[in-house]
N, C-alpha and C. Protein backbone atom coordinates (compact mmCIF):
# COMPACT_ATOMS: atom_id res chain seq x y z
N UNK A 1 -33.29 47.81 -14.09
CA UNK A 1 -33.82 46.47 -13.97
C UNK A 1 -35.15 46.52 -13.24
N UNK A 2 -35.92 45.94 -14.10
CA UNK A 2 -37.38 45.78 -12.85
C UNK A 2 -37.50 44.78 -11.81
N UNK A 3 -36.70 43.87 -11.94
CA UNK A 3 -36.17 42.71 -10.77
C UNK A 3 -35.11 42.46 -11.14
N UNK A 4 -34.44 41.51 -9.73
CA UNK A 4 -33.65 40.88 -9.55
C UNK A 4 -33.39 39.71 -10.82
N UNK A 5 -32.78 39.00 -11.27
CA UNK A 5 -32.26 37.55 -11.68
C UNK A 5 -32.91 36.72 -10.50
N UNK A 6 -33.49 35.68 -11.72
CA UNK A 6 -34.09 34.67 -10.49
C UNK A 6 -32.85 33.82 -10.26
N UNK A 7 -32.05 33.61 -10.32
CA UNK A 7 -30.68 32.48 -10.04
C UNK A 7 -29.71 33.09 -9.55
N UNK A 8 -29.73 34.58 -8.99
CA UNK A 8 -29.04 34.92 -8.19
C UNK A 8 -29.32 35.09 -6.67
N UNK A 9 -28.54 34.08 -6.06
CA UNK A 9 -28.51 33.70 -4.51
C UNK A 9 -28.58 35.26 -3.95
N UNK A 10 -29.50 34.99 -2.72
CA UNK A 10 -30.19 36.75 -2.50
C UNK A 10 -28.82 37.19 -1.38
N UNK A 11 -28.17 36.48 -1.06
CA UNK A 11 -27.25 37.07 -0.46
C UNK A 11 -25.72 37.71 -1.16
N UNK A 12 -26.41 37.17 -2.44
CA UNK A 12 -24.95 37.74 -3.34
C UNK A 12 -25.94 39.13 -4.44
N UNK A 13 -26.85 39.07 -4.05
CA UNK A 13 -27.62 40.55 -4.98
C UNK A 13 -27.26 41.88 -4.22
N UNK A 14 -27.11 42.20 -4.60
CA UNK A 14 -26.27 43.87 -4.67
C UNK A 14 -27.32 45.04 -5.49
N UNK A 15 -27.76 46.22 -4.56
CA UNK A 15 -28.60 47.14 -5.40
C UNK A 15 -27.63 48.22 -4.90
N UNK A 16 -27.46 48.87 -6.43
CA UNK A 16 -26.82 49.77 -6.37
C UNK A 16 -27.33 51.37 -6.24
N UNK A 17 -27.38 52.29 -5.59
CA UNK A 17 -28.58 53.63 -5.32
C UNK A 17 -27.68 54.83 -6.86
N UNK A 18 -26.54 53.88 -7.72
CA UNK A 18 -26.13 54.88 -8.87
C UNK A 18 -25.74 54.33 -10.03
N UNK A 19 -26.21 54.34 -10.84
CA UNK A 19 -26.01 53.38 -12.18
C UNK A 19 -24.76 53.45 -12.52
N UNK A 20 -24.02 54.26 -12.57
CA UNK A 20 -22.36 54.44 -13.06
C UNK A 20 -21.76 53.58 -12.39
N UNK A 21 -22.05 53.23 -10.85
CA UNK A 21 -21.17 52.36 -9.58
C UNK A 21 -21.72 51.09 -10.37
N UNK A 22 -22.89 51.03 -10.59
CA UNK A 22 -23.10 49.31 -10.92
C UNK A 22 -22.34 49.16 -11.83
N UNK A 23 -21.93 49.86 -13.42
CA UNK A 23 -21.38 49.87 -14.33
C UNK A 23 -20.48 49.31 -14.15
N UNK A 24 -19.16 50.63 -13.61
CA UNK A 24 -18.27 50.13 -12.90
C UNK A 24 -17.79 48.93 -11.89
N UNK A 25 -18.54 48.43 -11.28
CA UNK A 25 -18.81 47.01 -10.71
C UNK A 25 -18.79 45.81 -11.82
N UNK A 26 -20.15 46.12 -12.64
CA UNK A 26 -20.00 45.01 -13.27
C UNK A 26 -18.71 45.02 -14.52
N UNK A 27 -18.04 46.04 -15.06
CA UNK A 27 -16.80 45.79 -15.59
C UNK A 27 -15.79 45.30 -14.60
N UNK A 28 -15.54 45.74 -13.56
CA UNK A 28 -14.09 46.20 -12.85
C UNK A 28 -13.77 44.38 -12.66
N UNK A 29 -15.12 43.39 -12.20
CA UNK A 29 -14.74 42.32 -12.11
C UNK A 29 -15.12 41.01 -13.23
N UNK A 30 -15.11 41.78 -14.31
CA UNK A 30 -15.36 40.72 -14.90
C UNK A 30 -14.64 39.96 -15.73
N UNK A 31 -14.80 38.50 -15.91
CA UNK A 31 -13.31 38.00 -16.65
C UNK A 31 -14.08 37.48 -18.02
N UNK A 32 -15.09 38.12 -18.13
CA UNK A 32 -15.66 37.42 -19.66
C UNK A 32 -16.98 38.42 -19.50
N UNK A 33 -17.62 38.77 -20.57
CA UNK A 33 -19.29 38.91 -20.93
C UNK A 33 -20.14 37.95 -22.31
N UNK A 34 -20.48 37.53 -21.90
CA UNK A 34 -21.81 36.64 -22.53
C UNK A 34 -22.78 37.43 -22.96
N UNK A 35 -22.90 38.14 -24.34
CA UNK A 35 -24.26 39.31 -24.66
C UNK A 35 -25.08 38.78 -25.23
N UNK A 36 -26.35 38.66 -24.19
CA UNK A 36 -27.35 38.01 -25.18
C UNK A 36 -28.05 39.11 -25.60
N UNK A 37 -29.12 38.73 -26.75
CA UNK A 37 -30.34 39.77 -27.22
C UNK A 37 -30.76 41.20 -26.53
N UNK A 38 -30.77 42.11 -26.66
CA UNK A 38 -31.00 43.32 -25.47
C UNK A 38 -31.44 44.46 -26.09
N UNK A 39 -31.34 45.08 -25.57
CA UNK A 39 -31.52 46.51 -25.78
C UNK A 39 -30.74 47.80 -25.12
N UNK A 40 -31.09 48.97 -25.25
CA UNK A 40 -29.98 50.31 -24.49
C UNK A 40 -29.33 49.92 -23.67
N UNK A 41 -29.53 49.07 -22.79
CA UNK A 41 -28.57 48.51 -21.67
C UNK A 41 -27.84 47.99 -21.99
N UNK A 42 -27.96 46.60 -22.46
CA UNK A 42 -27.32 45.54 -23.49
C UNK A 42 -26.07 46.47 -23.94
N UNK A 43 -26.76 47.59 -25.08
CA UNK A 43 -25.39 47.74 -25.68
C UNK A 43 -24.68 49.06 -24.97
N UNK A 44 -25.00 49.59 -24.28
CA UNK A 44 -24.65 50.50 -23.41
C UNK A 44 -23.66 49.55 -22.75
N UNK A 45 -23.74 48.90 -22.16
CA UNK A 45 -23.15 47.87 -21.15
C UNK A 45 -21.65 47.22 -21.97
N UNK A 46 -22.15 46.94 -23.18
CA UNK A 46 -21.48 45.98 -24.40
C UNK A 46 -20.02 47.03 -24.95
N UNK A 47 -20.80 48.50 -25.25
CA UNK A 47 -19.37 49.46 -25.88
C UNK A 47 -18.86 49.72 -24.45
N UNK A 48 -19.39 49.97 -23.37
CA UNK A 48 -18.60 50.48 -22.51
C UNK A 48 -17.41 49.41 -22.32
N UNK A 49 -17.83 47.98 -21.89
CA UNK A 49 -16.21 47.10 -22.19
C UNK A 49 -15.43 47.41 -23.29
N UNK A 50 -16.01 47.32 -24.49
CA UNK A 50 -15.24 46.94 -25.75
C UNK A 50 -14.15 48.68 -25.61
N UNK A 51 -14.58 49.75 -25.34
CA UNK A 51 -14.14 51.11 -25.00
C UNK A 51 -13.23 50.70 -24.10
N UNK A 52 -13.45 50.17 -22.57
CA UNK A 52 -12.45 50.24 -22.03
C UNK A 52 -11.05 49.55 -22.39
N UNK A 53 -11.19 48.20 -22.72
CA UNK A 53 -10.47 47.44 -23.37
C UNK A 53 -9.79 48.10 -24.42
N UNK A 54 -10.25 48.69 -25.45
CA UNK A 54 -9.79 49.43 -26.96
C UNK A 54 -9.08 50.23 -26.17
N UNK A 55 -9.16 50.93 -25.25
CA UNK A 55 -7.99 52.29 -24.72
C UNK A 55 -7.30 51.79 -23.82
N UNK A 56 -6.94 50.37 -23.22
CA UNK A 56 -6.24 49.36 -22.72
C UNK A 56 -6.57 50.56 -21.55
N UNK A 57 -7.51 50.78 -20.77
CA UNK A 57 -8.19 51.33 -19.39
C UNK A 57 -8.21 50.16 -17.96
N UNK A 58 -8.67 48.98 -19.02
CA UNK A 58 -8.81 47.71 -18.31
C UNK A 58 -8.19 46.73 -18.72
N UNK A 59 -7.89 45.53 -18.50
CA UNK A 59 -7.39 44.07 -19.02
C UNK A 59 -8.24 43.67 -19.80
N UNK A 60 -7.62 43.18 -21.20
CA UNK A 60 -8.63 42.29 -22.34
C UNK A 60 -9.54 41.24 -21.46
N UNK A 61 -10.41 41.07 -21.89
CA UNK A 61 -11.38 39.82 -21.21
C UNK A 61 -12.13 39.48 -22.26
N UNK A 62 -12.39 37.94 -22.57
CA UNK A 62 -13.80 37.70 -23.45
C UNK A 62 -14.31 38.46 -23.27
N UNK A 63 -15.11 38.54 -24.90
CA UNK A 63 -16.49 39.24 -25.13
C UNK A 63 -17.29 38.82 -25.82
N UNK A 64 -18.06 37.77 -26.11
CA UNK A 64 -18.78 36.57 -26.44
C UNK A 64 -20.41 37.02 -26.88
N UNK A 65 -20.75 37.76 -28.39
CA UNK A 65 -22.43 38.25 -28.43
C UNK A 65 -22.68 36.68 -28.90
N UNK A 66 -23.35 36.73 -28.56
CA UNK A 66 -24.68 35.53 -28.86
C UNK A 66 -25.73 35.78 -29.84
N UNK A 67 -26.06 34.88 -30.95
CA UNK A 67 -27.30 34.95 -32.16
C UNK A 67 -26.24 36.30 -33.05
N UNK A 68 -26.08 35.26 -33.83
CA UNK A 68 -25.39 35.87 -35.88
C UNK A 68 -26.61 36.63 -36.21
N UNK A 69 -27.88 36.19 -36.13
CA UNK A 69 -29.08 37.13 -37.04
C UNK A 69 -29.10 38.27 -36.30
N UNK A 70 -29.25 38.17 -34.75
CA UNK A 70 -29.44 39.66 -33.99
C UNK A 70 -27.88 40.24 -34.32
N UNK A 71 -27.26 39.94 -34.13
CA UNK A 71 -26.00 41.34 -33.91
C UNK A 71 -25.45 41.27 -35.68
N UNK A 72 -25.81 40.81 -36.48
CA UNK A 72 -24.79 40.95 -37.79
C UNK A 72 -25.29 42.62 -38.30
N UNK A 73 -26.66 43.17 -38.42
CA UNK A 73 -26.99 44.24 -38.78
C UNK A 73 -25.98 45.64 -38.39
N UNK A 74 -25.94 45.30 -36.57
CA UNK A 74 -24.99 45.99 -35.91
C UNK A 74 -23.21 46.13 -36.39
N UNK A 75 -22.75 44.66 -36.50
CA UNK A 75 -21.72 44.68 -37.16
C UNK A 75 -21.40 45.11 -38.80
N UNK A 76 -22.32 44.92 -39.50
CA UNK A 76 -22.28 45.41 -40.69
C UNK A 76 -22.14 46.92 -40.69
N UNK A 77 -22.96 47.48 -39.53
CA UNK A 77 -22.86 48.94 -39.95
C UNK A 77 -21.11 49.43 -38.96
N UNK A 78 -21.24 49.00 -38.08
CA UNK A 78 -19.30 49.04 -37.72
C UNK A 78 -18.67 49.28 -38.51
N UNK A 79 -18.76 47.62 -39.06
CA UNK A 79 -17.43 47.74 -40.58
C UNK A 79 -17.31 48.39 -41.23
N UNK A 80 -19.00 48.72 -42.07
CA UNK A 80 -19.16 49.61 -43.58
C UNK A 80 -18.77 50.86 -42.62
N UNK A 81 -18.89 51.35 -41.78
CA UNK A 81 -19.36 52.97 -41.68
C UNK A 81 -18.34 53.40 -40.33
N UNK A 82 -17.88 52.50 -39.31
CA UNK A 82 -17.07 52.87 -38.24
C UNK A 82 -15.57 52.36 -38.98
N UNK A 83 -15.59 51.29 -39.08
CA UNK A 83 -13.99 51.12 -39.64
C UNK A 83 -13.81 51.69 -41.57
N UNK A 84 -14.75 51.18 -42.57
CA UNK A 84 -14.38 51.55 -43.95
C UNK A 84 -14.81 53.31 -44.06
N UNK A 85 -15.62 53.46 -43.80
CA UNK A 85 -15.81 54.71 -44.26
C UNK A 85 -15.63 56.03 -43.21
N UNK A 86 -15.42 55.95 -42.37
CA UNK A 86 -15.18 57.23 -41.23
C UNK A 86 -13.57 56.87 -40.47
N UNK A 87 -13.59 55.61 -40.86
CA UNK A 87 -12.08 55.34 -39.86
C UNK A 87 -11.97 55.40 -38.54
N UNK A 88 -13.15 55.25 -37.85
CA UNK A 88 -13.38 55.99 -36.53
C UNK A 88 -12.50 54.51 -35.42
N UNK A 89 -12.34 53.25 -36.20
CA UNK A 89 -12.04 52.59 -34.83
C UNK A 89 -10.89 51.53 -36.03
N UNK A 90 -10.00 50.78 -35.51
CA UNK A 90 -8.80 49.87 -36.33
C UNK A 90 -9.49 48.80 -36.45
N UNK A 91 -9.03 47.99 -37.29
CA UNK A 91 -9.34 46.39 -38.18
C UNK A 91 -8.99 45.38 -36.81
N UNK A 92 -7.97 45.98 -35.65
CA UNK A 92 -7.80 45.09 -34.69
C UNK A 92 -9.15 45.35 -33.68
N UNK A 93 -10.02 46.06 -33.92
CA UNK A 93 -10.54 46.54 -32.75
C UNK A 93 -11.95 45.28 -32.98
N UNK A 94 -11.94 45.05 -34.35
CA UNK A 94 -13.18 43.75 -34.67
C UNK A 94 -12.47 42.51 -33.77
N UNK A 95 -11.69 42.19 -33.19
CA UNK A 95 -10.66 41.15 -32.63
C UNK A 95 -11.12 41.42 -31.16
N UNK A 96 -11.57 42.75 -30.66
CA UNK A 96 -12.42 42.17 -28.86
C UNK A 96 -13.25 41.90 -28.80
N UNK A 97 -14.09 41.20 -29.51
CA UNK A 97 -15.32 40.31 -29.19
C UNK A 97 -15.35 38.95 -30.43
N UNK A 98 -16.05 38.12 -29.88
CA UNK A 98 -16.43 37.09 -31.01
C UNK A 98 -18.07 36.95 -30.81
N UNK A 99 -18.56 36.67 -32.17
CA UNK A 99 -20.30 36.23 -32.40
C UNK A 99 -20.54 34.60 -32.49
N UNK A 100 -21.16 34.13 -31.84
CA UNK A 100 -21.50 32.42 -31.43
C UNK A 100 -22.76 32.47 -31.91
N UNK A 101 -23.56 31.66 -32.10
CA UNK A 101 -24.94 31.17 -32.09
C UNK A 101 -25.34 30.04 -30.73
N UNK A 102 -24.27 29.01 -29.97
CA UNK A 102 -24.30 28.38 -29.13
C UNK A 102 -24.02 28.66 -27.68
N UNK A 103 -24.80 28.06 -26.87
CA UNK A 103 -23.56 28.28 -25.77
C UNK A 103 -22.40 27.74 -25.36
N UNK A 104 -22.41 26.25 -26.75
CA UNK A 104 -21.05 25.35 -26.44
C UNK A 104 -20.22 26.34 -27.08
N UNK A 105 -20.50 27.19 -28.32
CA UNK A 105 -19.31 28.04 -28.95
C UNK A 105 -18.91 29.08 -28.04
N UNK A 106 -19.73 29.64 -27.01
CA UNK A 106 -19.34 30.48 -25.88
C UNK A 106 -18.63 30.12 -24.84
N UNK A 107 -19.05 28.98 -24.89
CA UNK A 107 -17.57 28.36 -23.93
C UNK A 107 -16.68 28.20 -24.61
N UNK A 108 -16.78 27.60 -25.63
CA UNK A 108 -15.31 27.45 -26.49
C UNK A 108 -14.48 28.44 -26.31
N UNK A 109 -14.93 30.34 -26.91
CA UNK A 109 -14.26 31.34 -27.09
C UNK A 109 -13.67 31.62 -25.67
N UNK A 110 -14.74 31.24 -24.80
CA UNK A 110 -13.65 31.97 -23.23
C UNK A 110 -12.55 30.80 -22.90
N UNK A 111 -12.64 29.71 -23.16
CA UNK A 111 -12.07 28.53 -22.95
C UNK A 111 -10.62 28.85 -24.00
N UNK A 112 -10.87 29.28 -25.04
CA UNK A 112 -9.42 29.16 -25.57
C UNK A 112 -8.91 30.59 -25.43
N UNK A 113 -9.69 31.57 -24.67
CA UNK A 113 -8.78 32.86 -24.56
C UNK A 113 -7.85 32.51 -23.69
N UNK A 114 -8.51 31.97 -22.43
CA UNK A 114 -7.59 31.72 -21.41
C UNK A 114 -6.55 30.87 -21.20
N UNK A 115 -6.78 29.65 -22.50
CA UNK A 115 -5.55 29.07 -22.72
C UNK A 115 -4.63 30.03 -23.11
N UNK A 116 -5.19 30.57 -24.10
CA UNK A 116 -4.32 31.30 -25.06
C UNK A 116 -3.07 32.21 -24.09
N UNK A 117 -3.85 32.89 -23.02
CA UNK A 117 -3.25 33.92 -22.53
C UNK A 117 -2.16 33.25 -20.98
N UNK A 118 -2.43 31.87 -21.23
CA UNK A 118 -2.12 30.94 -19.80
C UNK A 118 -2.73 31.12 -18.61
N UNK A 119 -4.05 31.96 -18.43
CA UNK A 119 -4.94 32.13 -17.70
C UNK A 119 -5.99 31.60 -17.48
N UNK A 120 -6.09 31.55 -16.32
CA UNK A 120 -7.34 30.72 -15.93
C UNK A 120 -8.82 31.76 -15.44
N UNK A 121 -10.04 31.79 -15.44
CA UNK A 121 -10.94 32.29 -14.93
C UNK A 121 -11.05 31.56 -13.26
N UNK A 122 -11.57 32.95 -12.54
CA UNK A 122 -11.36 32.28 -10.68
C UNK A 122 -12.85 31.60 -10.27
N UNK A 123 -13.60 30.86 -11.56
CA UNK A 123 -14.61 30.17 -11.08
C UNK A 123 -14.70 28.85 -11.53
C-alpha cells in the first residue's frame, strides 16, 4: 500500500513490518469481503479466502466481487479451463463467492448469508 485508507480512524490503522501477518489478519477476522476492481493484491488477497474456505481451513464468510464487466473474463476462464477442462476445482466451489454490480446487491448477499446461516455479523 502506498498509504493508509483515508476513512480509517488513525487509531485503528495497523502497519504490519510482514505481509503474510497482514494477510493473515485480514482473513483470520473477517466476516465478509467486498472485492472491488484491483489488481495482484486484489486477487492475491481474493484466492487466498476462496482457498481457505474451499479446504474448510477457515469458516465460510461472504465473498461479494463487485462490476459483472471486470470479473466475468476471470470467471469465464475458471469455468471453461479450472472446473470444465482440467477439473482442477468442483461445481460447488463457484458457490463461495457471488458477482453484484451494486452496493445494495452487496448488502443483499451478506444480508441473506447470515440469515441463512442464523448469524449475525458483530458490526
Amino acid at each position: 500500500e502506498q498509504h493508509s485508507n483515508l476513512f480509517i480512524d488513525s487509531d485503528k490503522n495497523i502497519n504490519f513490518d510482514f505481509f503474510f501477518v497482514r494477510k493473515v489478519m485480514f482473513v483470520k477476522y473477517a466476516q465478509g469481503f467486498v472485492v472491488l476492481p484491483g489488481g495482484f493484491g486484489t486477487l492475491d488477497e481474493l484466492f487466498e479466502a476462496l482457498t481457505l474456505i474451499q479446504t474448510k481451513k477457515i469458516g465460510r464468510f461472504p465473498i461479494v466481487l463487485v462490476g459483472h464487466s471486470y470479473w466475468s473474463g476471470l470467471m469465464d476462464w475458471i469455468k471453461s479451463t479450472m472446473l470444465e477442462e482440467e477439473n482442477n476445482i468442483n461445481p460447488e466451489d463457484l458457490k463461495l463467492f457471488s458477482i453484484v454490480d451494486t452496493a445494495e446487491e452487496a448488502v443483499h448477499v451478506i444480508d441473506e448469508f447470515y440469515a441463512k446461516y442464523l448469524l449475525k455479523p458483530n458490526f
